[in-house]
C-alpha atoms as a PDB file:
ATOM      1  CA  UNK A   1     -57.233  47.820  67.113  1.00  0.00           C
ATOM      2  CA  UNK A   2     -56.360  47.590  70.869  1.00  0.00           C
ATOM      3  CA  UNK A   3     -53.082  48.677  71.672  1.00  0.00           C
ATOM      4  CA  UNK A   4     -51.680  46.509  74.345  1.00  0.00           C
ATOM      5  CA  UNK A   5     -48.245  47.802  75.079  1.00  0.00           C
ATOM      6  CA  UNK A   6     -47.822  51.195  74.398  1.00  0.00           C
ATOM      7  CA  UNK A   7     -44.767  53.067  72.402  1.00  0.00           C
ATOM      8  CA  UNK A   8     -43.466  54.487  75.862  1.00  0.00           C
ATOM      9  CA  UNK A   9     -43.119  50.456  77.743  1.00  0.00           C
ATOM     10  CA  UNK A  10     -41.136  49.781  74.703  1.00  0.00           C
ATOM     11  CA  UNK A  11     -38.808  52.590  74.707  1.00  0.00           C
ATOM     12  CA  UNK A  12     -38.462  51.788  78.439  1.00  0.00           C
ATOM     13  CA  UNK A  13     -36.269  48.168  76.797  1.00  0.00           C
ATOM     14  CA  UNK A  14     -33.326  50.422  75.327  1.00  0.00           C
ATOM     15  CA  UNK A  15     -31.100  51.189  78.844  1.00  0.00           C
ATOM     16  CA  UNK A  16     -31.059  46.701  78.654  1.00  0.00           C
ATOM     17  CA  UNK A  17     -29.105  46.535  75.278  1.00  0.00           C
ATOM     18  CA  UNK A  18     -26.498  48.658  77.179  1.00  0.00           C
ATOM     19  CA  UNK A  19     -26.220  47.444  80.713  1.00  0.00           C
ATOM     20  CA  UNK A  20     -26.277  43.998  78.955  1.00  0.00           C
ATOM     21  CA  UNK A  21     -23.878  44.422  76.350  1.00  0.00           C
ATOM     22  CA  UNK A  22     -21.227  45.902  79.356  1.00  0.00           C
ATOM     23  CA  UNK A  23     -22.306  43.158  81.751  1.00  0.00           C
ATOM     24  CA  UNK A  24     -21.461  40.266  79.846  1.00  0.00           C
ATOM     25  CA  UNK A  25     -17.540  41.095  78.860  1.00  0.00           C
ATOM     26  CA  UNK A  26     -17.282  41.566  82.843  1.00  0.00           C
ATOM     27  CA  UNK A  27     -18.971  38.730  83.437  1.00  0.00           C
ATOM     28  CA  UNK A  28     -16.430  36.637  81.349  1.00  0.00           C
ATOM     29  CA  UNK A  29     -13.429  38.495  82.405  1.00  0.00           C
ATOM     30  CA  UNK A  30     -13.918  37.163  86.065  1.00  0.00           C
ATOM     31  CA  UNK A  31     -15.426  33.939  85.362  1.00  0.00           C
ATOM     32  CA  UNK A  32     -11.575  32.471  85.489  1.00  0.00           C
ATOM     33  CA  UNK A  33     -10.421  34.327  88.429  1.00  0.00           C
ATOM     34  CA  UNK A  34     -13.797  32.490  90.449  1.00  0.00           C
ATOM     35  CA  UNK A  35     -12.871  29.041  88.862  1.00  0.00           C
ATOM     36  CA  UNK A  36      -8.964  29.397  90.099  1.00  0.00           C
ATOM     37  CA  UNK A  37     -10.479  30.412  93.987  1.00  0.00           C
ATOM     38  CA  UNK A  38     -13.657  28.548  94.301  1.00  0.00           C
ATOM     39  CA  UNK A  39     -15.606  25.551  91.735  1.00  0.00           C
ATOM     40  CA  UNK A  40     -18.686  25.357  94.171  1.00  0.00           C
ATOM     41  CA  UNK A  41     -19.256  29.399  94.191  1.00  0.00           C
ATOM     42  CA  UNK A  42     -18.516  29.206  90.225  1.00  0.00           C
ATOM     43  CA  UNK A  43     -21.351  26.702  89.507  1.00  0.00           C
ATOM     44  CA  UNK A  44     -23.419  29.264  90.953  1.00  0.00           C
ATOM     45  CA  UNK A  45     -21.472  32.432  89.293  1.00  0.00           C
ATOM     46  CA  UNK A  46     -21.898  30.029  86.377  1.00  0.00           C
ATOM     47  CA  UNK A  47     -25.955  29.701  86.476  1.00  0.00           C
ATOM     48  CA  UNK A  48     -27.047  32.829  87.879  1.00  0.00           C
ATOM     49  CA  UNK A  49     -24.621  35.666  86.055  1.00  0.00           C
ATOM     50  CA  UNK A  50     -23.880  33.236  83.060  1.00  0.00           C
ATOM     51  CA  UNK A  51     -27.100  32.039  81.794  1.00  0.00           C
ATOM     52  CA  UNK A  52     -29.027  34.116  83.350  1.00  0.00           C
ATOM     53  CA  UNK A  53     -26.700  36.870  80.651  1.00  0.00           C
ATOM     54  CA  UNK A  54     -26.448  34.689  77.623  1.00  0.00           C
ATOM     55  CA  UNK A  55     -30.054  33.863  77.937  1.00  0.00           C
ATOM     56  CA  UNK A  56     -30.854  37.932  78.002  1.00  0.00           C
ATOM     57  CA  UNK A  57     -28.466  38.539  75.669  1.00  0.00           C
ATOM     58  CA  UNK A  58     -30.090  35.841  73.036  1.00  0.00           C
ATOM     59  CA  UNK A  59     -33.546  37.184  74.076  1.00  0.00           C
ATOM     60  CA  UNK A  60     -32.364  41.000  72.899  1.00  0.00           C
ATOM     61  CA  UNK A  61     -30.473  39.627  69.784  1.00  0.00           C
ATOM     62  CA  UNK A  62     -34.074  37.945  68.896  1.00  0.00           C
ATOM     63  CA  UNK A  63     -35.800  40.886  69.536  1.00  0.00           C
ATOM     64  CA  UNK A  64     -33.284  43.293  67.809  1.00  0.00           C
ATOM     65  CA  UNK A  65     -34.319  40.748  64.648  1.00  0.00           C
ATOM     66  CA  UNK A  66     -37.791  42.108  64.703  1.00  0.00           C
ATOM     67  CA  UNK A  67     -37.379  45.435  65.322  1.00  0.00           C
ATOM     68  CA  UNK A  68     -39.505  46.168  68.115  1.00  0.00           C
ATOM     69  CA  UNK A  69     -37.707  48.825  70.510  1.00  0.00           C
ATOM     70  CA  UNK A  70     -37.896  51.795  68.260  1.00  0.00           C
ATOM     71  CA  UNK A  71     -35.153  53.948  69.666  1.00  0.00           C
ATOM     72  CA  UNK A  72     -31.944  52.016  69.157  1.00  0.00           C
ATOM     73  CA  UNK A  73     -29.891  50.766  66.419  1.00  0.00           C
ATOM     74  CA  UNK A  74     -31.239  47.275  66.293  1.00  0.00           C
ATOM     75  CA  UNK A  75     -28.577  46.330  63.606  1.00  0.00           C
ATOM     76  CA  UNK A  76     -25.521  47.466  65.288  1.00  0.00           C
ATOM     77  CA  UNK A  77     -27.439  45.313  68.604  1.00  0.00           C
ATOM     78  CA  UNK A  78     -28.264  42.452  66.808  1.00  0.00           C
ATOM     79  CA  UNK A  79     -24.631  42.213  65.007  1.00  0.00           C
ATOM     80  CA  UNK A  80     -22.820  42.757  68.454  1.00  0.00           C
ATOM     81  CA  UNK A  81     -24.898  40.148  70.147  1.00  0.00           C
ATOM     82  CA  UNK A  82     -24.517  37.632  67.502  1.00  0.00           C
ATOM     83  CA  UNK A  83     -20.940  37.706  67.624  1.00  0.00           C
ATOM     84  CA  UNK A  84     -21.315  37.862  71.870  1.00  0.00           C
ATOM     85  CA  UNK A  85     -23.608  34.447  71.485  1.00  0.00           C
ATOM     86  CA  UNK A  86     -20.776  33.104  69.172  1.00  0.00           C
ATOM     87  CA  UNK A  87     -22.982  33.137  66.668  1.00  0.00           C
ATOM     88  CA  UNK A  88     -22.372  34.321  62.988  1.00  0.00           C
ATOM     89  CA  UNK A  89     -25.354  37.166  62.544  1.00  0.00           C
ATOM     90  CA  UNK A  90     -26.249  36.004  58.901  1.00  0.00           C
ATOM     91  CA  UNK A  91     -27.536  32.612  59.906  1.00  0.00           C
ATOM     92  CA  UNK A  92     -29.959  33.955  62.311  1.00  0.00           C
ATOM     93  CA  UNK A  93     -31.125  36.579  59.869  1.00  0.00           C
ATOM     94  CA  UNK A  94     -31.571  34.145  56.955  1.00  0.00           C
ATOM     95  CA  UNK A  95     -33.434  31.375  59.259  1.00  0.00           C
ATOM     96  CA  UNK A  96     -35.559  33.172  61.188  1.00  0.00           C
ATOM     97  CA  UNK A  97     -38.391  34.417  59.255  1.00  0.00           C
ATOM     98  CA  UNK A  98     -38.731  31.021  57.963  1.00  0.00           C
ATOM     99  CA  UNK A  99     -38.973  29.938  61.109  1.00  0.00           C
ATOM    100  CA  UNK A 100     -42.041  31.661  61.882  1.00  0.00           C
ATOM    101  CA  UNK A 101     -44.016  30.343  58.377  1.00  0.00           C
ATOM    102  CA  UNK A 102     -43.056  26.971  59.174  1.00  0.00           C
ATOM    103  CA  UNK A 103     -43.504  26.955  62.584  1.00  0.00           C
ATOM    104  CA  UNK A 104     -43.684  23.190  64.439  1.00  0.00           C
ATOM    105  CA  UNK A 105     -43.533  21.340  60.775  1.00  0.00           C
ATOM    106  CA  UNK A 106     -40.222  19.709  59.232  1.00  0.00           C
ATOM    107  CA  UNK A 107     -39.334  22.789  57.401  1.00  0.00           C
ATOM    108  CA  UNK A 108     -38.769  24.780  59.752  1.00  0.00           C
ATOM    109  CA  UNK A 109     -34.955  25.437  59.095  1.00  0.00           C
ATOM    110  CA  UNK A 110     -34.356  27.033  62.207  1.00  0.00           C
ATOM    111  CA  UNK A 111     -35.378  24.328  64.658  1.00  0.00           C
ATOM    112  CA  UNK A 112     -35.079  20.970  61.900  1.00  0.00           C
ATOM    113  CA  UNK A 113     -31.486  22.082  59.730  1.00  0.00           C
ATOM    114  CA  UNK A 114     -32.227  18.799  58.146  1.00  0.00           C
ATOM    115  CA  UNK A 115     -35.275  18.539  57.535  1.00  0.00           C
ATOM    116  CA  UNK A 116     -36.668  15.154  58.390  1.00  0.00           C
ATOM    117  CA  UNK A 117     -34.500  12.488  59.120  1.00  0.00           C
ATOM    118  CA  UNK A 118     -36.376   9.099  58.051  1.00  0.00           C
ATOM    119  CA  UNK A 119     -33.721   7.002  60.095  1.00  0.00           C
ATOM    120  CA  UNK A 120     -35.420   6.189  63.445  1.00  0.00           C
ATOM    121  CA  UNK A 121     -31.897   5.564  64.620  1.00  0.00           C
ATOM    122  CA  UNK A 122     -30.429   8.282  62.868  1.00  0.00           C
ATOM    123  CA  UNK A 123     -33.005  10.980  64.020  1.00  0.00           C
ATOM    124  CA  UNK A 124     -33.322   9.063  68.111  1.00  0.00           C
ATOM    125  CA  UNK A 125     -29.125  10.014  68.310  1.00  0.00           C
ATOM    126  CA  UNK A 126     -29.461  13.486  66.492  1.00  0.00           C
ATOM    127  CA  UNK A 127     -32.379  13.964  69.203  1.00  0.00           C
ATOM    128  CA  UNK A 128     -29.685  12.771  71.949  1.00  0.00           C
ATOM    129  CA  UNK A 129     -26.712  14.981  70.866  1.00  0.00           C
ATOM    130  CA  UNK A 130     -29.437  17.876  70.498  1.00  0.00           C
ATOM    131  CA  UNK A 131     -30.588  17.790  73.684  1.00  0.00           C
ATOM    132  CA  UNK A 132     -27.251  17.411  75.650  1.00  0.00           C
ATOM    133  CA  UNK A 133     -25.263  19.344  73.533  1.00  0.00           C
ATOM    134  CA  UNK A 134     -27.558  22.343  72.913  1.00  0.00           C
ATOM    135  CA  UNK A 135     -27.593  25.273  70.961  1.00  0.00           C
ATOM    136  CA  UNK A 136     -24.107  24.697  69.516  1.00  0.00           C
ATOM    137  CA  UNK A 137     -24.721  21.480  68.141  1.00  0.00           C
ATOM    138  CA  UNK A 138     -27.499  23.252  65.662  1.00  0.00           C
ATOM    139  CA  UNK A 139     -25.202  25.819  64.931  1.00  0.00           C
ATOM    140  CA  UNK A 140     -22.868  23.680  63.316  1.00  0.00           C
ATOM    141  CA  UNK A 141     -25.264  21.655  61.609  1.00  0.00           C
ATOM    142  CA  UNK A 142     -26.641  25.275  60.222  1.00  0.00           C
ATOM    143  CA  UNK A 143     -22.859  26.082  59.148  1.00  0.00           C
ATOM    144  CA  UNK A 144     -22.952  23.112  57.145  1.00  0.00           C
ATOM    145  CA  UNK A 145     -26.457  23.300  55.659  1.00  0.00           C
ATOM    146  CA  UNK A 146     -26.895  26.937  54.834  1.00  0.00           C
ATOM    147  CA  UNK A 147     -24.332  27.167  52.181  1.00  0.00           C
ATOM    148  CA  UNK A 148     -25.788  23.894  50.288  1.00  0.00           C
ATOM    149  CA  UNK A 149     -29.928  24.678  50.933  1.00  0.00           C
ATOM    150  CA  UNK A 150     -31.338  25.779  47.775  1.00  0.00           C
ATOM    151  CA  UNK A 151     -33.426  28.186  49.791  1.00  0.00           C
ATOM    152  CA  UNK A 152     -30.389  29.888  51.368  1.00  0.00           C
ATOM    153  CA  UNK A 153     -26.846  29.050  49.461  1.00  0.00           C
ATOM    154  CA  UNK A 154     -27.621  32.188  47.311  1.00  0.00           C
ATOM    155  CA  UNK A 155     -27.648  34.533  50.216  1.00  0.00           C
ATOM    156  CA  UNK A 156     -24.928  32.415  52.332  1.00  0.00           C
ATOM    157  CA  UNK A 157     -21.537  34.227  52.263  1.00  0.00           C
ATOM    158  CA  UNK A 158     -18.677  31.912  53.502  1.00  0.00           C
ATOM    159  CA  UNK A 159     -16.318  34.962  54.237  1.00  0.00           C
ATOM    160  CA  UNK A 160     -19.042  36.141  56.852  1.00  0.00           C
ATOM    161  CA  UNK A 161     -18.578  33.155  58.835  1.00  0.00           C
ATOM    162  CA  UNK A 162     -14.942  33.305  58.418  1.00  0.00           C
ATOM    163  CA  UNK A 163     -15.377  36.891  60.016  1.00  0.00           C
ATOM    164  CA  UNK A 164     -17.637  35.628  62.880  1.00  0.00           C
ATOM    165  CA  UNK A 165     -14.690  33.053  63.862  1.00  0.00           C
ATOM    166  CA  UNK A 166     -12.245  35.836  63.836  1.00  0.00           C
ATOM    167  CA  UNK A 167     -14.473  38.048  66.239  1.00  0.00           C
ATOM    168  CA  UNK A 168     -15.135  35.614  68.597  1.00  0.00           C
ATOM    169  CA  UNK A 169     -11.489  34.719  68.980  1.00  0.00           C
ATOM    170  CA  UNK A 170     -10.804  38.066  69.479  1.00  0.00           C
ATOM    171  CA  UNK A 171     -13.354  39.167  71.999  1.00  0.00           C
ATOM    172  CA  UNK A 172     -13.006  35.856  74.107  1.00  0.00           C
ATOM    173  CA  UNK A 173      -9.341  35.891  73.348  1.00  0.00           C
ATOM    174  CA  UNK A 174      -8.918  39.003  74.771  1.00  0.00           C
ATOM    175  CA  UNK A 175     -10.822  38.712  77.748  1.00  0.00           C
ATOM    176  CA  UNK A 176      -9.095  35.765  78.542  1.00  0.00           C
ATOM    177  CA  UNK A 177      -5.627  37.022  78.149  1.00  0.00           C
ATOM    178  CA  UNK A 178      -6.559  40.198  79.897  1.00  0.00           C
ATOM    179  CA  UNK A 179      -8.107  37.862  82.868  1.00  0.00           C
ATOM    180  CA  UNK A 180      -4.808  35.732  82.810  1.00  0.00           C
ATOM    181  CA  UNK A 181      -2.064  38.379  83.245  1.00  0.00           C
ATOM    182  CA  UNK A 182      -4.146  40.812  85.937  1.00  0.00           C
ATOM    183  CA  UNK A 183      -5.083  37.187  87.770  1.00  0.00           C
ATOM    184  CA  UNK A 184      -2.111  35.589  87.221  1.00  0.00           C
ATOM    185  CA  UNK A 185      -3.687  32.488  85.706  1.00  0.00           C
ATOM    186  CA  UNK A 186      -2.977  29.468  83.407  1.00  0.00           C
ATOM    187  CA  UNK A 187      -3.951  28.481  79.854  1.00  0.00           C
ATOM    188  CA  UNK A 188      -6.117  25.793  81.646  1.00  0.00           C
ATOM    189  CA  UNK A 189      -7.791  28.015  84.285  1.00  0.00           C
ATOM    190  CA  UNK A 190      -8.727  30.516  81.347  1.00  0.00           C
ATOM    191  CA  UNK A 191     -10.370  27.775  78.903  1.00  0.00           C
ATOM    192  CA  UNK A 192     -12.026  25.176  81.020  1.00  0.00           C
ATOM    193  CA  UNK A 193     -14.478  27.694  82.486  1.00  0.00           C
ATOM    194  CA  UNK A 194     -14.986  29.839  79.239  1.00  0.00           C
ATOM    195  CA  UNK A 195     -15.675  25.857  78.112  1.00  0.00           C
ATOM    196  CA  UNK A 196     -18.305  24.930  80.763  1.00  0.00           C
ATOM    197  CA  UNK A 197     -19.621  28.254  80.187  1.00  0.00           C
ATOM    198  CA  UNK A 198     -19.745  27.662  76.493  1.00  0.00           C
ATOM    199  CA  UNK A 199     -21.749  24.610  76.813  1.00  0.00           C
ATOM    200  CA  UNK A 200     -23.846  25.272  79.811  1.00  0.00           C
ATOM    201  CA  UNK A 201     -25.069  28.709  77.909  1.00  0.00           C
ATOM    202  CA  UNK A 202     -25.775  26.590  75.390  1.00  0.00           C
ATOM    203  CA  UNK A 203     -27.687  24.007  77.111  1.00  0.00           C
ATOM    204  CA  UNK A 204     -29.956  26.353  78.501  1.00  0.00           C
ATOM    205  CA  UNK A 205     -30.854  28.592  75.974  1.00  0.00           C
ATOM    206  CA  UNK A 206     -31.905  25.715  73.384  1.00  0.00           C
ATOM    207  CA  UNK A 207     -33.795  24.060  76.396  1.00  0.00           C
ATOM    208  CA  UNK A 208     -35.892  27.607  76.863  1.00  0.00           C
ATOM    209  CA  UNK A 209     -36.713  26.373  72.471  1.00  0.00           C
ATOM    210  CA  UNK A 210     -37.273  22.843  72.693  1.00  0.00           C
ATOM    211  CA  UNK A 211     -39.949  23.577  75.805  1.00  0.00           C
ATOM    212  CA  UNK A 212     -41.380  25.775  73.301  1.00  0.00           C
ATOM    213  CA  UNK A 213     -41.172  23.547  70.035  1.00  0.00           C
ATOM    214  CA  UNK A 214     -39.247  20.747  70.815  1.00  0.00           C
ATOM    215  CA  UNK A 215     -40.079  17.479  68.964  1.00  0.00           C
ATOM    216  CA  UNK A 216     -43.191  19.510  68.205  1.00  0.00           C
ATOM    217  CA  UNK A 217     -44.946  19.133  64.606  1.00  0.00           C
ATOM    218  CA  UNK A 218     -47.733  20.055  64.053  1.00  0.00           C
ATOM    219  CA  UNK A 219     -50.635  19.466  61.226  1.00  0.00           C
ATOM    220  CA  UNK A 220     -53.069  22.201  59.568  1.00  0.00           C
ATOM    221  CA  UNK A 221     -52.495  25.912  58.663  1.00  0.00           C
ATOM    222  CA  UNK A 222     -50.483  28.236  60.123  1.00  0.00           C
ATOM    223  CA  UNK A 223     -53.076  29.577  62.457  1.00  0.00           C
ATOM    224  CA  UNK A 224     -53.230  25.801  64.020  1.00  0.00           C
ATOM    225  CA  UNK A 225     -49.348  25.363  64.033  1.00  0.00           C
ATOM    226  CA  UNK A 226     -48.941  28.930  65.510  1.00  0.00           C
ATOM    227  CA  UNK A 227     -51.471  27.903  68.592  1.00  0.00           C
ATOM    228  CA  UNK A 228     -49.576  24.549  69.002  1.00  0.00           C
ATOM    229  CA  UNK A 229     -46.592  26.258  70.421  1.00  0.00           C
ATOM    230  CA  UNK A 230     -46.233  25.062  73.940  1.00  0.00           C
ATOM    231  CA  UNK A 231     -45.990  27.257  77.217  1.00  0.00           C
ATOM    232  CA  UNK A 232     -44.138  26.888  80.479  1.00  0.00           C
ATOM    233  CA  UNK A 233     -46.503  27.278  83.406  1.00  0.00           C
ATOM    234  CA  UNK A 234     -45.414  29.038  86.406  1.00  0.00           C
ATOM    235  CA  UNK A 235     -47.158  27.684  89.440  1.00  0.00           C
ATOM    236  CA  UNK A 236     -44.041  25.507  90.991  1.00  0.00           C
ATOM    237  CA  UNK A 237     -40.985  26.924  92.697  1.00  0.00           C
ATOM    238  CA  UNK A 238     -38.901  25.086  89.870  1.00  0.00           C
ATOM    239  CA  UNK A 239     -41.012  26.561  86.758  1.00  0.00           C
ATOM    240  CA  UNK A 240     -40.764  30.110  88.468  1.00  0.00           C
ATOM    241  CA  UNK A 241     -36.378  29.383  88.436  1.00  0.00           C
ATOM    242  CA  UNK A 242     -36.451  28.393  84.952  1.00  0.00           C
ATOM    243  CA  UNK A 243     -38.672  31.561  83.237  1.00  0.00           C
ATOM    244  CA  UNK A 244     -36.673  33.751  85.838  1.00  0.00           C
ATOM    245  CA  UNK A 245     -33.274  32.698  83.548  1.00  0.00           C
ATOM    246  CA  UNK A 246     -35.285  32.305  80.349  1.00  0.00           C
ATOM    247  CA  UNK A 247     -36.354  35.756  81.094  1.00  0.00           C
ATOM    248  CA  UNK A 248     -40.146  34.428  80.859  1.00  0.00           C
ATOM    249  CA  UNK A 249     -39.568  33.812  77.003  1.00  0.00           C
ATOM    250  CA  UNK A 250     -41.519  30.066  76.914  1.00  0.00           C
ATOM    251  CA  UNK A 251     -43.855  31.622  79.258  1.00  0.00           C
ATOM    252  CA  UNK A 252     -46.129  33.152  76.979  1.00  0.00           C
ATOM    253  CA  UNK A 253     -44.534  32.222  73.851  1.00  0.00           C
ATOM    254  CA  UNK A 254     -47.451  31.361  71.562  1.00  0.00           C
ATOM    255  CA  UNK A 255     -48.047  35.136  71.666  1.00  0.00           C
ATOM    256  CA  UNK A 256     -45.306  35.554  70.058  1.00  0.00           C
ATOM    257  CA  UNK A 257     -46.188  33.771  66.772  1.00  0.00           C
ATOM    258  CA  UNK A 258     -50.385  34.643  67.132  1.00  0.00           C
ATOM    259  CA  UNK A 259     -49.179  37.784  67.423  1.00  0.00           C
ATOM    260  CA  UNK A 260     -45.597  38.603  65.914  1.00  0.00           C
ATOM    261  CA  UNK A 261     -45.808  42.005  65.905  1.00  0.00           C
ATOM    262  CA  UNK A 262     -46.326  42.608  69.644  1.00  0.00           C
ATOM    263  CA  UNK A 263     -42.965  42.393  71.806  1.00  0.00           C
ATOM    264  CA  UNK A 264     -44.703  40.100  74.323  1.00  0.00           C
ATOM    265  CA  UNK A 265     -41.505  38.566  76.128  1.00  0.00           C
ATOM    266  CA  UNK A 266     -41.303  41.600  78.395  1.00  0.00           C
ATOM    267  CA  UNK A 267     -44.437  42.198  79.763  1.00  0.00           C
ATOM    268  CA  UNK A 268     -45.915  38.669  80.942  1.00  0.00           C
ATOM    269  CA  UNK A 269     -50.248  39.258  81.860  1.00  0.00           C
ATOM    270  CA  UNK A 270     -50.159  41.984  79.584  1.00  0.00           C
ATOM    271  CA  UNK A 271     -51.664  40.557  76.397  1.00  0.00           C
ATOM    272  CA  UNK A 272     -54.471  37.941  76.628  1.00  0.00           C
ATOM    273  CA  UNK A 273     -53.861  34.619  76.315  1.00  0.00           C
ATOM    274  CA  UNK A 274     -55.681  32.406  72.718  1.00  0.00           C
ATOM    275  CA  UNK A 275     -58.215  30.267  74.857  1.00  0.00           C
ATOM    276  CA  UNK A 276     -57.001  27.154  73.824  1.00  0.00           C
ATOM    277  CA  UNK A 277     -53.095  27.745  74.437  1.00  0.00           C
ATOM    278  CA  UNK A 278     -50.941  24.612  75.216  1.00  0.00           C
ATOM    279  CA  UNK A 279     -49.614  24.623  78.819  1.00  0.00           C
ATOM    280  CA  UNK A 280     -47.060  22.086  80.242  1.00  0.00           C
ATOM    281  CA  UNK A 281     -45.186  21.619  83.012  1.00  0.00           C
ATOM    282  CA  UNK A 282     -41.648  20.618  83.659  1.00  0.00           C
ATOM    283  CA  UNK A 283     -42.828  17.235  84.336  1.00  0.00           C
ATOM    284  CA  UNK A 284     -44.459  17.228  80.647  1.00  0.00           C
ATOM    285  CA  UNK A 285     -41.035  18.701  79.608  1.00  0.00           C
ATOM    286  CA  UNK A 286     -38.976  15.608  80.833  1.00  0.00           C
ATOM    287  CA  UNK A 287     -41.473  13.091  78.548  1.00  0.00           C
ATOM    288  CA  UNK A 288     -41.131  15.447  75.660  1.00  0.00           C
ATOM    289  CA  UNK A 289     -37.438  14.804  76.100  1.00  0.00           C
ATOM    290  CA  UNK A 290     -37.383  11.442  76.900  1.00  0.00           C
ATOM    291  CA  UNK A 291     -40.026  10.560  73.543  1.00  0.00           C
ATOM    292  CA  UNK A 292     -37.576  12.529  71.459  1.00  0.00           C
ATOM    293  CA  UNK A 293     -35.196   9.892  72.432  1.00  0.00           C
ATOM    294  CA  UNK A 294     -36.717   7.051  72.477  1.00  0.00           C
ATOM    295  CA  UNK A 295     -39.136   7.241  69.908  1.00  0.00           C
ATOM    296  CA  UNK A 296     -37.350  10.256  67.693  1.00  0.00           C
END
């Protein structure tokens, strides 16, 4: 069997789940400070230290889930980035997996909380809100359908999510009140960036998915839905911006579910492409979006 990314590249990932972990609270703590002196530097603060973060921090949460940097506690990482994503860490966990059996089909939980929605209307504005909203929007639909799925409500405990609320009050609590009194700053200049942030994290991150598998399903096996998975091309000054904050995660991503077991992400050219791998551009993107809308 060829190995194509040896033991010692993947140990090489650990320092990240650090650096990142420490970059992010400091990231927040002066996001308010550069929204009180300048909005026009802050969209840029915003997009290039903000998502360009969140993005790496979701990426390492992901990977944490599967296991693949042998020497650190991918638990204790995958629990402390959940709760930094404002996520609650049991959803992901129970999802997940099923989202790589049911890859690009109506049952995958992960991507389609509700399954089909037979309403053209219906399933054209849940599209809509999707799309602008982002990665929140599914995460509240998932905190509503996990506890009544018959494939999860066993496994669904409503006092974790109670303790996922708690933690991210504190942590953004604290960073904000810490950021108000050594800033001198008001209630307003503390939320309405960790808001923008909020949203514009989670715009981007569930864009870097729906390139991948948005409005996507797919007929046939698994082996046929697998190589369905779409993949951002890189030959445009745009494409290069958008894998450079996605961390090249829809670059290459059909490796990821031909070959699961390989921590692809990282190391873009290092694993061969299937031969018949979907491509788009951003161009194809924007009609993706725009069918999901108007034709659901």
């Amino acid at each position: 069997m060829t190995e194509y990314i040896s033991d010692r590249r993947l140990r090489r990932q650990a320092p990240k789940y650090y650096l990142i972990g420490i970059a992010w609270p400091v990231y927040v703590f002066f996001l308010p400070f550069i929204w009180s002196v300048s909005k026009v530097f802050c969209v840029f603060y915003l997009l290039f230290a903000g998502v360009y973060l969140y993005n790496e921090m979701a990426q390492l949460m992901h990977e944490c889930w599967h296991k693949y940097t042998p020497n650190i506690n991918n638990n204790f990482f995958y629990t402390i980035y959940s709760y930094l994503l404002v996520t609650d860490p049991q959803m992901y966990r129970l999802v997940h997996g099923y989202h790589h059996s049911k890859v690009n089909s109506w049952d995958d939980t992960e991507f389609h909380p509700l399954g089909r929605i037979n309403n053209a209307f219906l399933r054209r504005a849940y599209n809509f809100v999707e799309i602008v909203v982002g990665f929140i929007f599914i995460l509240g639909i998932l905190m509503w359908v996990l506890p009544r799925h018959e494939r999860y409500k066993d496994k669904y405990r409503k006092l974790g999510n109670i303790i996922s609320i708690g933690v991210w009050i504190l942590i953004y609590g604290s960073l904000g009140l810490v950021s108000a009194i050594v800033f001198d700053l008001t209630v307003s200049q503390i939320v309405v960036p960790y808001l923008i942030n909020l949203w514009l994290c989670s715009f981007a991150i569930h864009h870097d998915q729906l390139i991948e598998h948005g409005g996507l399903i797919a007929a046939g096996d698994i082996h046929r839905r697998n190589l369905a998975t779409r993949n951002l091309k890189h030959d445009t000054v745009m494409q290069k911006i958008v894998l450079f904050l996605a961390h090249n995660d829809p670059r290459e991503h059909v490796l990821h579910h031909t070959m699961v077991k390989e921590n692809s992400r990282p190391f873009p050219g290092t694993i061969p492409m299937p031969e018949n791998a979907v491509y788009i551009s951003l161009g194809d993107y924007g009609r993706i979006l725009r069918d999901m809308i108007t034709k659901g």
